[in-house]
N, C-alpha and C. Protein backbone atom coordinates (compact mmCIF):
# COMPACT_ATOMS: atom_id res chain seq x y z
N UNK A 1 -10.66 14.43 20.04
CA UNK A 1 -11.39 14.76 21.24
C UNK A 1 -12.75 15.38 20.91
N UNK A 2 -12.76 16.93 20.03
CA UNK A 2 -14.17 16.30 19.73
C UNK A 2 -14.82 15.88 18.99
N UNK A 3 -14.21 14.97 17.97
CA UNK A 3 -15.51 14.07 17.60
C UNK A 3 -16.07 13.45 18.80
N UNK A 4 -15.26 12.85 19.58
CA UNK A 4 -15.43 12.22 20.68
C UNK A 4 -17.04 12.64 21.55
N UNK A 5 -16.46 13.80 21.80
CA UNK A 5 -18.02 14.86 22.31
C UNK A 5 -18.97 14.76 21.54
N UNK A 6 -18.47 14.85 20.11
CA UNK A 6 -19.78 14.75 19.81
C UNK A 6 -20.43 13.72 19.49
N UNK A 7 -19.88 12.62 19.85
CA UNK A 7 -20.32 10.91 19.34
C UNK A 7 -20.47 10.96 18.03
N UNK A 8 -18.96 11.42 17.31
CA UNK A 8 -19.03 11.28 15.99
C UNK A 8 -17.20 10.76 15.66
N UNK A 9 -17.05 10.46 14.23
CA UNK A 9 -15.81 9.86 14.33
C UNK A 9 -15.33 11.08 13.30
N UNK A 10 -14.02 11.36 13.44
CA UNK A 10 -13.04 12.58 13.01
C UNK A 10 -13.21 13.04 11.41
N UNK A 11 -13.20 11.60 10.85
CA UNK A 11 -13.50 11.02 9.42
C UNK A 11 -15.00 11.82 8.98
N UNK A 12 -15.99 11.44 9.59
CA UNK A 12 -17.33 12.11 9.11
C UNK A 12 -17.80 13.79 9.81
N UNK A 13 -16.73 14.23 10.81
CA UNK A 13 -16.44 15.35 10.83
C UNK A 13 -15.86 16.52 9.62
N UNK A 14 -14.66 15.68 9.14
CA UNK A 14 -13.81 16.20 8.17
C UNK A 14 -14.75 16.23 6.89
N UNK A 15 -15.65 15.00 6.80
CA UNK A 15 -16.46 15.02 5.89
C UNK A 15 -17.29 16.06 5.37
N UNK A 16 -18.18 16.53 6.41
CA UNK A 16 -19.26 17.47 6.91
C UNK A 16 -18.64 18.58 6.45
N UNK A 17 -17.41 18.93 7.22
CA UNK A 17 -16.79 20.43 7.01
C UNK A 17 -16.42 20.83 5.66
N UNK A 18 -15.99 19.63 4.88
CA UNK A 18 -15.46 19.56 3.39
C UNK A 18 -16.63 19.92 2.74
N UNK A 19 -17.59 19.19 2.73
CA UNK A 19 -18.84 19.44 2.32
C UNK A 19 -19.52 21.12 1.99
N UNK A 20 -19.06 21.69 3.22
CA UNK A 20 -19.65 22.74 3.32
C UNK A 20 -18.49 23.82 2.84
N UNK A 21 -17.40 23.43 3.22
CA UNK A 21 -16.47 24.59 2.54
C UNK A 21 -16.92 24.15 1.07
N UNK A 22 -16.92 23.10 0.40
CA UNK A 22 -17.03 23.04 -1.26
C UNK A 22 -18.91 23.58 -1.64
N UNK A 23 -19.33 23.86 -0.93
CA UNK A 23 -21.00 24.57 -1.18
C UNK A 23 -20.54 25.76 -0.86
N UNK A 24 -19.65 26.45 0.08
CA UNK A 24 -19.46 28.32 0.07
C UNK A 24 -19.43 29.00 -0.64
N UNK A 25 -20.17 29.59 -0.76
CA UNK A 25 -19.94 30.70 -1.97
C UNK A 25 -18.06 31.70 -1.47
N UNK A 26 -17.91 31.30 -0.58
CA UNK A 26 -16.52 31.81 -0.54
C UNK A 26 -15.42 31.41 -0.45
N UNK A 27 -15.68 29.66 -1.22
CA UNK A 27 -14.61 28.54 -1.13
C UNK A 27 -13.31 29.10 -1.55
N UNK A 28 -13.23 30.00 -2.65
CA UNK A 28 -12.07 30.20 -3.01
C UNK A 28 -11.32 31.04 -2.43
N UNK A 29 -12.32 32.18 -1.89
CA UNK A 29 -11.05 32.92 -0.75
C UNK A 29 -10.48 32.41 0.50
N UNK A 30 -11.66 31.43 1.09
CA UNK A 30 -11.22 30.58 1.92
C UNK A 30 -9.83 29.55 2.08
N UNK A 31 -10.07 29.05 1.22
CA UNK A 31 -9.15 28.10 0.40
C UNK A 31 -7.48 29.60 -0.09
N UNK A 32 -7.85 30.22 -0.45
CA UNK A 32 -6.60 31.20 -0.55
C UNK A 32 -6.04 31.22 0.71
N UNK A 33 -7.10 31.71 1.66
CA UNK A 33 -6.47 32.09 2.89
C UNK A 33 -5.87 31.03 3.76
N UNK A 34 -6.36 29.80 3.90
CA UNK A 34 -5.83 28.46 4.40
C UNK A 34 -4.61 28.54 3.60
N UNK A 35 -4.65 28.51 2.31
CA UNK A 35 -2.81 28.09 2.09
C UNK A 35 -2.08 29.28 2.26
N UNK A 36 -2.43 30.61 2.32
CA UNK A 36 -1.50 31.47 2.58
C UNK A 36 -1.12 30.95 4.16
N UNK A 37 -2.09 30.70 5.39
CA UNK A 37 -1.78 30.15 6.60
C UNK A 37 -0.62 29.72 6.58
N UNK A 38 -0.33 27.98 5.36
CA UNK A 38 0.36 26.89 5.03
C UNK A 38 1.10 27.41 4.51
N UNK A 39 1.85 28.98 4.43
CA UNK A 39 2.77 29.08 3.10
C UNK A 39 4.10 28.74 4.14
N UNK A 40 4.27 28.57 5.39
CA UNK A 40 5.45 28.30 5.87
C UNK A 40 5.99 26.62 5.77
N UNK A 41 4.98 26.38 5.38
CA UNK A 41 5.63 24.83 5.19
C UNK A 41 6.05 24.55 3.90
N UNK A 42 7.07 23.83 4.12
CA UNK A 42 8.43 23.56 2.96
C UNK A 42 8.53 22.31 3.07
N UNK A 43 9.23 21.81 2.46
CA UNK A 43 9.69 20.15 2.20
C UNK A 43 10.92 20.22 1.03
N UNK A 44 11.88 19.26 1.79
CA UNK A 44 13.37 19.20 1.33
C UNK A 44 13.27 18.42 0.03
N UNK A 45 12.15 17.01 -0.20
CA UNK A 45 12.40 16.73 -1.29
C UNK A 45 11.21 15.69 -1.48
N UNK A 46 10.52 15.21 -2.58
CA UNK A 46 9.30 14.95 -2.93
C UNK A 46 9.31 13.80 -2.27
N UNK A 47 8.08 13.39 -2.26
CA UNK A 47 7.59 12.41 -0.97
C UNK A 47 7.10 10.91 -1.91
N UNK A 48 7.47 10.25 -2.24
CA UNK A 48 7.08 8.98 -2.71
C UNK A 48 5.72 8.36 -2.54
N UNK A 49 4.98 7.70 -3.56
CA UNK A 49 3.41 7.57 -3.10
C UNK A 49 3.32 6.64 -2.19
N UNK A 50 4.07 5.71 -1.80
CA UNK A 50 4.22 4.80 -0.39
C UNK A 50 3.99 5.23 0.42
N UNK A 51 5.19 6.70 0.42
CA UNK A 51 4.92 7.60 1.61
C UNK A 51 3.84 8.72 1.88
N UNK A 52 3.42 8.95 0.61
CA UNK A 52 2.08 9.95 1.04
C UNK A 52 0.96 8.81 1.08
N UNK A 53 0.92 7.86 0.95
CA UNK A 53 -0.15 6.21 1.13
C UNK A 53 -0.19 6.10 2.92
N UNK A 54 0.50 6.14 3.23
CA UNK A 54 1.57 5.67 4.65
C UNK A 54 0.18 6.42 5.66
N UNK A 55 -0.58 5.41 6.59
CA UNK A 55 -1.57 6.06 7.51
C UNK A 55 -0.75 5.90 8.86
């Protein structure tokens, strides 16, 4: 939705943002703090590259 707004596609959004978190001078605490966010997610058992391929 908004790429949408912004007449842009999600892909060169994600792009942009990547971009700029990897130029931060505070990528790495950033990046700490995002996976501490992610520390509740678990997985029962490894995911096959088919399945992490799989769009």
């Amino acid at each position: 939705m908004k790429a949408q707004k912004l007449n842009s596609s999600l892909n060169k959004l994600f792009r942009n943002w990547l971009e700029g978190f990897v130029n931060s001078e505070k990528s790495e605490e950033e990046f700490e703090e995002i996976m501490a966010k992610l520390d509740y997610v678990k997985f029962d058992r490894k995911f096959s590259r088919e399945e992490m391929n799989e769009r």
